[in-house]
PDB file of N, CA and C in Angstrom:
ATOM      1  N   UNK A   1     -24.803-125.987  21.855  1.00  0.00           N
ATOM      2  CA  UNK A   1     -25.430-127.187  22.384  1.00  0.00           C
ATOM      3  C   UNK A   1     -24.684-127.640  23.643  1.00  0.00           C
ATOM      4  N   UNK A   2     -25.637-128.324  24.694  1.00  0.00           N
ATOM      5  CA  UNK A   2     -24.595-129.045  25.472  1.00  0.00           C
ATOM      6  C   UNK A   2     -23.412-129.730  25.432  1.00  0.00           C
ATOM      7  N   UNK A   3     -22.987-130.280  26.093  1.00  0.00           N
ATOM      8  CA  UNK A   3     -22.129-131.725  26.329  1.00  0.00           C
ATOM      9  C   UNK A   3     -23.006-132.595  26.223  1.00  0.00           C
ATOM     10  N   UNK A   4     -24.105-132.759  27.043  1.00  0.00           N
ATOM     11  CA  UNK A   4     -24.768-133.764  27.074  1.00  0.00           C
ATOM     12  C   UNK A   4     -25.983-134.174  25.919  1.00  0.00           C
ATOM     13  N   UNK A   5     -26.339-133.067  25.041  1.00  0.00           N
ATOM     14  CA  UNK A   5     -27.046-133.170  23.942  1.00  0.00           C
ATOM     15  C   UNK A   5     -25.645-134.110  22.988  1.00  0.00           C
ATOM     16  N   UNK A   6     -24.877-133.431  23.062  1.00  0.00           N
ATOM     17  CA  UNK A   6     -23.702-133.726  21.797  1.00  0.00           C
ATOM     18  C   UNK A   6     -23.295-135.267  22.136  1.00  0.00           C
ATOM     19  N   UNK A   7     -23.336-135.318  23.910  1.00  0.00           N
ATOM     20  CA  UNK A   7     -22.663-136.889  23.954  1.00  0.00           C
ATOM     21  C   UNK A   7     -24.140-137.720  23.397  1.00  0.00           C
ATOM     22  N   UNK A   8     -25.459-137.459  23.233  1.00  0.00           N
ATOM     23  CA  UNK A   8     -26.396-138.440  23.097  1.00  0.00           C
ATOM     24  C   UNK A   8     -26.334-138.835  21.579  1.00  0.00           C
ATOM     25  N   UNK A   9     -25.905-137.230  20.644  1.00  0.00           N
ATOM     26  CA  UNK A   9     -26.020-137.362  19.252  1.00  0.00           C
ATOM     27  C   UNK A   9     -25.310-138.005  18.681  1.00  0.00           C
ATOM     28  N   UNK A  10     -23.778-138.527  19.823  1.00  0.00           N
ATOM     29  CA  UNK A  10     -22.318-139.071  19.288  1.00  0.00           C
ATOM     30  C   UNK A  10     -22.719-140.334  19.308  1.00  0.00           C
ATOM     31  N   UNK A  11     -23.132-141.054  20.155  1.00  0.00           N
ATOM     32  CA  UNK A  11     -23.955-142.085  21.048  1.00  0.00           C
ATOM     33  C   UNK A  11     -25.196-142.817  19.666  1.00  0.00           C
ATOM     34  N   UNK A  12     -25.970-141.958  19.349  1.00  0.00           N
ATOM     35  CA  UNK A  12     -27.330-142.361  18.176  1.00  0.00           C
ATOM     36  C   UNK A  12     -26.792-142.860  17.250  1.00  0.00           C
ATOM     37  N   UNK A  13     -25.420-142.160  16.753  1.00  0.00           N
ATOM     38  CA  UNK A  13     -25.011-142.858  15.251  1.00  0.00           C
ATOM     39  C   UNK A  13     -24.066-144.110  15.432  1.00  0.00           C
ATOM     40  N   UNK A  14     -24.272-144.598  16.459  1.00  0.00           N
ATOM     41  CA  UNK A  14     -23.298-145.928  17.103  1.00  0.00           C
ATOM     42  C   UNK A  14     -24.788-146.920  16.972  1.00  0.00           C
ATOM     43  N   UNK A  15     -25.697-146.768  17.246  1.00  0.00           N
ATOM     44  CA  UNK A  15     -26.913-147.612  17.225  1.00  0.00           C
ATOM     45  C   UNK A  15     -27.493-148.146  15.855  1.00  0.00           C
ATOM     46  N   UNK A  16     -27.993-148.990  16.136  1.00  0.00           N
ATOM     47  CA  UNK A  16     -29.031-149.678  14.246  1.00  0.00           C
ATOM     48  C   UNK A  16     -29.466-149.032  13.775  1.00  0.00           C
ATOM     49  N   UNK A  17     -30.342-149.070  12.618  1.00  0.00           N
ATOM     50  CA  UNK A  17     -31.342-148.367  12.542  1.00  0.00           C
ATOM     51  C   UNK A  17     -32.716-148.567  13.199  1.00  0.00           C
ATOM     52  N   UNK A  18     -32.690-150.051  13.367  1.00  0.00           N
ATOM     53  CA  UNK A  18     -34.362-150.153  14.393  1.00  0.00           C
ATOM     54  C   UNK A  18     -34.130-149.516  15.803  1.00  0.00           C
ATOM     55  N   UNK A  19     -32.890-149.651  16.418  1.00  0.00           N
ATOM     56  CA  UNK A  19     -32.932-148.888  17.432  1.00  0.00           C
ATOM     57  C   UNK A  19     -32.985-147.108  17.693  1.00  0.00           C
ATOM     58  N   UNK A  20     -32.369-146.554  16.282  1.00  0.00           N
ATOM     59  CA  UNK A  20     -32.631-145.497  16.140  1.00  0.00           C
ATOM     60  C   UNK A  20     -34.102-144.910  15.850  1.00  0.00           C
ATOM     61  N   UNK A  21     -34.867-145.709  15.371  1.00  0.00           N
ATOM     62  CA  UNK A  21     -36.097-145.610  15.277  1.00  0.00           C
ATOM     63  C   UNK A  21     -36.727-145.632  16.502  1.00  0.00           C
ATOM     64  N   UNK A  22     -36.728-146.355  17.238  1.00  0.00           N
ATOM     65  CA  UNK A  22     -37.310-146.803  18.587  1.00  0.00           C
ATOM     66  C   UNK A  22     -37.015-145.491  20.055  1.00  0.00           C
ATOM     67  N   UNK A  23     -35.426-144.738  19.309  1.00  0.00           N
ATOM     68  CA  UNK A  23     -35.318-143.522  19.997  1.00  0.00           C
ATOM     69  C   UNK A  23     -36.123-142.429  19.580  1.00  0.00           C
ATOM     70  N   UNK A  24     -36.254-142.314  18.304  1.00  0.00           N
ATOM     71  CA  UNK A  24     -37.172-141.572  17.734  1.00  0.00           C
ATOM     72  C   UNK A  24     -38.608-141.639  18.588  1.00  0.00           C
ATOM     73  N   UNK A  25     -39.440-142.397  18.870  1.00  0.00           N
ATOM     74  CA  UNK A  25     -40.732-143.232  18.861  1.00  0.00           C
ATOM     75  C   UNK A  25     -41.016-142.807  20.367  1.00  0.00           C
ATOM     76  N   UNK A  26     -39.178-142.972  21.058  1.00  0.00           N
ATOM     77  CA  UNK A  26     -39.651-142.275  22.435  1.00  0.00           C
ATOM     78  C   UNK A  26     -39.594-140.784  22.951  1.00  0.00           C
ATOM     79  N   UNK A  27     -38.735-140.346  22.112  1.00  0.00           N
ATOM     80  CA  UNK A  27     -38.438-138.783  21.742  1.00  0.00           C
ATOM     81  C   UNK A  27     -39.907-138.060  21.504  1.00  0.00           C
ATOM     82  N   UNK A  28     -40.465-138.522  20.105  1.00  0.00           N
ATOM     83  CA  UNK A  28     -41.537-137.864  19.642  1.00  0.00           C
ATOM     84  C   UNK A  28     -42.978-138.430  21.212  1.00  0.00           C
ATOM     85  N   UNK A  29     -42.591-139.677  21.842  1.00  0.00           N
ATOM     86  CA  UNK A  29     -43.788-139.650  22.795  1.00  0.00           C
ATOM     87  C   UNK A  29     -43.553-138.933  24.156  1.00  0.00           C
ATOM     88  N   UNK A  30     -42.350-138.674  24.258  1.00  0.00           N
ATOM     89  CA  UNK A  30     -41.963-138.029  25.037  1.00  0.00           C
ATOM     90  C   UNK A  30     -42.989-136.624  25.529  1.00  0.00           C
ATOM     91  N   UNK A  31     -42.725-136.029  24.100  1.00  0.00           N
ATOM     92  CA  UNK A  31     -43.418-134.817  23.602  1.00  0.00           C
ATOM     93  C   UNK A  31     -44.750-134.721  24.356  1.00  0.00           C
ATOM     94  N   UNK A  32     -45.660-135.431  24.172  1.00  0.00           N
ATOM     95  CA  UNK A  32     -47.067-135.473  24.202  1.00  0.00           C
ATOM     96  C   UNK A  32     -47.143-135.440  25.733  1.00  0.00           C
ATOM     97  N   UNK A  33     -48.068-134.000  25.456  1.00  0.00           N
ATOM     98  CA  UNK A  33     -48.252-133.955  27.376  1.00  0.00           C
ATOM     99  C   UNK A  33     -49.449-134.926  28.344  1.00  0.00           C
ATOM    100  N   UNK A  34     -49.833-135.491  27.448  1.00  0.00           N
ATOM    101  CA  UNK A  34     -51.291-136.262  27.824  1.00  0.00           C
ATOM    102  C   UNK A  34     -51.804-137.882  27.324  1.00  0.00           C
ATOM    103  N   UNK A  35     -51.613-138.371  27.959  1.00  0.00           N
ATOM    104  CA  UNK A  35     -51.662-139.911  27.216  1.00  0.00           C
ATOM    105  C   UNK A  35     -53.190-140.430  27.575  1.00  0.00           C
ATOM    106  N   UNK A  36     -54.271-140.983  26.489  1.00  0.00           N
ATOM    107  CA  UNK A  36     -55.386-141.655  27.212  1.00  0.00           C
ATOM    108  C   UNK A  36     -54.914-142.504  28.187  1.00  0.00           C
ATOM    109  N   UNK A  37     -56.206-143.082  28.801  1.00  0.00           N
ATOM    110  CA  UNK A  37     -55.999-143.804  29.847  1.00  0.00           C
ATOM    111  C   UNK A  37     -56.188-145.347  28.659  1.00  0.00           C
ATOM    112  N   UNK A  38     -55.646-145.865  29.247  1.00  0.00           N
ATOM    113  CA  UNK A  38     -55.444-147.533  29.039  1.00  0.00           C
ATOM    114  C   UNK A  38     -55.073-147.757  27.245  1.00  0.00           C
ATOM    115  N   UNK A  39     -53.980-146.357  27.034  1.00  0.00           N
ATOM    116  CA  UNK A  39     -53.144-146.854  25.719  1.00  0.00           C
ATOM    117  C   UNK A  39     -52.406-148.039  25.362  1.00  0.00           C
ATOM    118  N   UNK A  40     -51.466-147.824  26.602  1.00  0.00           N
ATOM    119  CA  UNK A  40     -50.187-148.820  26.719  1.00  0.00           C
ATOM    120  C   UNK A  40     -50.694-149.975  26.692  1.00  0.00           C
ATOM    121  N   UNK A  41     -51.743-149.935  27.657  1.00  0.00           N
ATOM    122  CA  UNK A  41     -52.661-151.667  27.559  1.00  0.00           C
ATOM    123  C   UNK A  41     -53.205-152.206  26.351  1.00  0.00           C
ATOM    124  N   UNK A  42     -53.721-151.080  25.162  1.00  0.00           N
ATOM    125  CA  UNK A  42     -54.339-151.565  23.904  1.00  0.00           C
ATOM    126  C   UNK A  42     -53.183-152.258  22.953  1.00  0.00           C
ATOM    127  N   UNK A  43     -51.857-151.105  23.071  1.00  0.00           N
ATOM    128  CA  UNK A  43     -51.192-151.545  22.501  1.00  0.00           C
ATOM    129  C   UNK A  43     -50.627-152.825  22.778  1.00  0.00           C
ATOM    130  N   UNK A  44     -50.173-153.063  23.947  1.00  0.00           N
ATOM    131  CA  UNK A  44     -50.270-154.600  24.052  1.00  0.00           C
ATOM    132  C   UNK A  44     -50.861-155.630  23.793  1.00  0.00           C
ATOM    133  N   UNK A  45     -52.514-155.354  23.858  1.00  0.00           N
ATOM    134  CA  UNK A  45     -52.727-156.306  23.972  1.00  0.00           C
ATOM    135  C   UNK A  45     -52.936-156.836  21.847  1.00  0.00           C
ATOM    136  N   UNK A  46     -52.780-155.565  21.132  1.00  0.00           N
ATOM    137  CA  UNK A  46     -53.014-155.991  19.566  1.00  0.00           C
ATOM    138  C   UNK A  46     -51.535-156.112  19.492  1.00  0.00           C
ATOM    139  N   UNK A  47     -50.555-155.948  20.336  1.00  0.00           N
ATOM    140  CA  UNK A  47     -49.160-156.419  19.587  1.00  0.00           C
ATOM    141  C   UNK A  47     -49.433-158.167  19.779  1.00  0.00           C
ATOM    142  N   UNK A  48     -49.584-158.331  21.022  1.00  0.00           N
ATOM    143  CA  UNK A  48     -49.547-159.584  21.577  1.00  0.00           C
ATOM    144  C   UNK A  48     -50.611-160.699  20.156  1.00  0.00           C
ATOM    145  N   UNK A  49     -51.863-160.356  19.958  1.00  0.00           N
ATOM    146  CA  UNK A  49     -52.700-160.310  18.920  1.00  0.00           C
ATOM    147  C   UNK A  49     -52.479-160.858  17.677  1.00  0.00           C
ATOM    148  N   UNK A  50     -51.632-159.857  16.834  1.00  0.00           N
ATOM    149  CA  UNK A  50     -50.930-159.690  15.670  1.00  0.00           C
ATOM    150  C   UNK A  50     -49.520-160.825  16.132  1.00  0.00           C
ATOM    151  N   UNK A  51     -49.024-160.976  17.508  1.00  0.00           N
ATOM    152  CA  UNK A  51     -47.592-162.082  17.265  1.00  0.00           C
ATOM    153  C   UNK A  51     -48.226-163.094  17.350  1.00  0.00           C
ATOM    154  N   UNK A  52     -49.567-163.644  18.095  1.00  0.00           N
ATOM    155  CA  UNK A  52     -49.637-164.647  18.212  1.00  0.00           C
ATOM    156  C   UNK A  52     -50.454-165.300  17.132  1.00  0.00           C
ATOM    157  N   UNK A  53     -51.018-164.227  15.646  1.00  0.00           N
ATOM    158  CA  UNK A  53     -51.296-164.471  14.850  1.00  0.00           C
ATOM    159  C   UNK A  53     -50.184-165.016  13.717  1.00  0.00           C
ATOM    160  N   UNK A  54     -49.297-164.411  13.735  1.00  0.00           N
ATOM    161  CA  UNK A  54     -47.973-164.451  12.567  1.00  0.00           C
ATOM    162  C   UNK A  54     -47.359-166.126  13.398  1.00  0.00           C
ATOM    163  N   UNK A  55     -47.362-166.215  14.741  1.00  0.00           N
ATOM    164  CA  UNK A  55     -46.552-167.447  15.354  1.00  0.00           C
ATOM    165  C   UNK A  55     -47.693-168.814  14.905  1.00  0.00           C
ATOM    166  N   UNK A  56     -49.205-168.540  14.733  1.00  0.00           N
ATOM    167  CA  UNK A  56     -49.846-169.624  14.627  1.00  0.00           C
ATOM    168  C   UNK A  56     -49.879-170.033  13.318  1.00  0.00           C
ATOM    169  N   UNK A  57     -49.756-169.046  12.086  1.00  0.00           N
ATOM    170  CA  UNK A  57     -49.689-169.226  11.005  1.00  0.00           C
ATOM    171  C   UNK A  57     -50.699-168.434   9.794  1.00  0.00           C
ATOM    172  N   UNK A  58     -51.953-168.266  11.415  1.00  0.00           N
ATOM    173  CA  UNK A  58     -52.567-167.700  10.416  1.00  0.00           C
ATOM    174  C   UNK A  58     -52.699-166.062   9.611  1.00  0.00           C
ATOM    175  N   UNK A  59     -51.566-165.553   9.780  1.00  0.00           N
ATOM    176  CA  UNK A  59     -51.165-164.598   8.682  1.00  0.00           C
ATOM    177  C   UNK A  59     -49.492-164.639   8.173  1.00  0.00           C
ATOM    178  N   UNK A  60     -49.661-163.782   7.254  1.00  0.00           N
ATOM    179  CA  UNK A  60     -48.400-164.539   7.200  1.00  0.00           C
ATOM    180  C   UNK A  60     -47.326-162.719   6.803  1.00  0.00           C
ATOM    181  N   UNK A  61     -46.016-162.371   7.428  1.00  0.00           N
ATOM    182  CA  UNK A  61     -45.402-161.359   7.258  1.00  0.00           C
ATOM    183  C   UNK A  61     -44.759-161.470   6.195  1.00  0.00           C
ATOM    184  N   UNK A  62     -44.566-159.810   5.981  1.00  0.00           N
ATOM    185  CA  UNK A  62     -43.810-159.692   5.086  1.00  0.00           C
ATOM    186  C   UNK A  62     -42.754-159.191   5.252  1.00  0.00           C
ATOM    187  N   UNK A  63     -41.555-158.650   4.094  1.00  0.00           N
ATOM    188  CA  UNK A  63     -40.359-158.118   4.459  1.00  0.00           C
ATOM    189  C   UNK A  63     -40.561-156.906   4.277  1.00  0.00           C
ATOM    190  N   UNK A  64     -39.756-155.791   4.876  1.00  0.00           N
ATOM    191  CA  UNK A  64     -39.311-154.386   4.319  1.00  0.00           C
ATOM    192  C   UNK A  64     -39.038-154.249   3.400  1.00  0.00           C
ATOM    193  N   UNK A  65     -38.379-154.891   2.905  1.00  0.00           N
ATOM    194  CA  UNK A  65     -38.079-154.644   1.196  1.00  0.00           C
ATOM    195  C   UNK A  65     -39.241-154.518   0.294  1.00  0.00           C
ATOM    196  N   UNK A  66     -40.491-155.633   0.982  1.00  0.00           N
ATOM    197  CA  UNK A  66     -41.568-155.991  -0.106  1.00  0.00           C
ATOM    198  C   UNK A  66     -42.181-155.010   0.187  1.00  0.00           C
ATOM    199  N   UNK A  67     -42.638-154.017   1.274  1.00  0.00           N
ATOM    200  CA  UNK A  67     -43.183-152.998   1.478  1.00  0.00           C
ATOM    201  C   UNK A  67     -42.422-152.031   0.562  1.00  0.00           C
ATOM    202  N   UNK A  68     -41.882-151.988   1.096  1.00  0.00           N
ATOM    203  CA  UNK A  68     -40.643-150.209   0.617  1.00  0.00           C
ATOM    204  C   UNK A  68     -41.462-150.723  -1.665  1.00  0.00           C
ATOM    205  N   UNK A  69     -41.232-152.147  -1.594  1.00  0.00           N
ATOM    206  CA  UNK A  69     -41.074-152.042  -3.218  1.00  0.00           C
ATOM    207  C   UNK A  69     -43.233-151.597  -3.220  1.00  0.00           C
ATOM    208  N   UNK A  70     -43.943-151.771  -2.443  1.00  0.00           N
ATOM    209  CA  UNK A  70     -45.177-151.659  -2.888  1.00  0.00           C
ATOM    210  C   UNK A  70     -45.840-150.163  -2.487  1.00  0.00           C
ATOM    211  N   UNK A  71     -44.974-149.603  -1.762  1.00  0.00           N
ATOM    212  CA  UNK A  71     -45.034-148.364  -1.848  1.00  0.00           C
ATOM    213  C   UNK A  71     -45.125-147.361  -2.941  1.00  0.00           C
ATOM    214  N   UNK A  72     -43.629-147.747  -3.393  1.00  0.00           N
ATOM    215  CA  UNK A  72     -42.989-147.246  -4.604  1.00  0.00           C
ATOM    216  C   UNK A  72     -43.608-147.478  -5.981  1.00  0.00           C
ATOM    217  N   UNK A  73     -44.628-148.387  -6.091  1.00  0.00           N
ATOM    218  CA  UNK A  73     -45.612-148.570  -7.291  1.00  0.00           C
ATOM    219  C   UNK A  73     -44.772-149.398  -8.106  1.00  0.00           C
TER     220      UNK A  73
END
């Protein structure tokens, strides 16, 4: 392996886990040779959507934990 692969891998396990995720997220989009046109914009505009739903009240989040447990049956 490189230096520079090895300094990124030394580097990943110094980070969170949401941030390790978020490297992941750009790694794996990295990949993809072809993006539709006006993705980035959808995704914005249902993130924006979904926060300004959870900030007004009318839904309401949950935790990771409560997921991970409703997964698991």
């Amino acid at each position: 392996m490189s230096a520079a692969f090895n300094q990124v891998i030394e580097s990943i396990r110094e980070l969170s886990s949401d941030e390790r995720a978020l490297v992941a997220h750009c790694l794996i989009s990295s990949l993809e040779s072809k993006q539709d046109d006006g993705v980035d914009e959808a995704w914005a505009k249902l993130a924006e959507k979904r926060y300004c739903e959870l900030e007004s009240g009318a839904v309401k989040g949950i935790s990771w934990q409560e997921i991970k447990n409703r997964v698991k049956g």
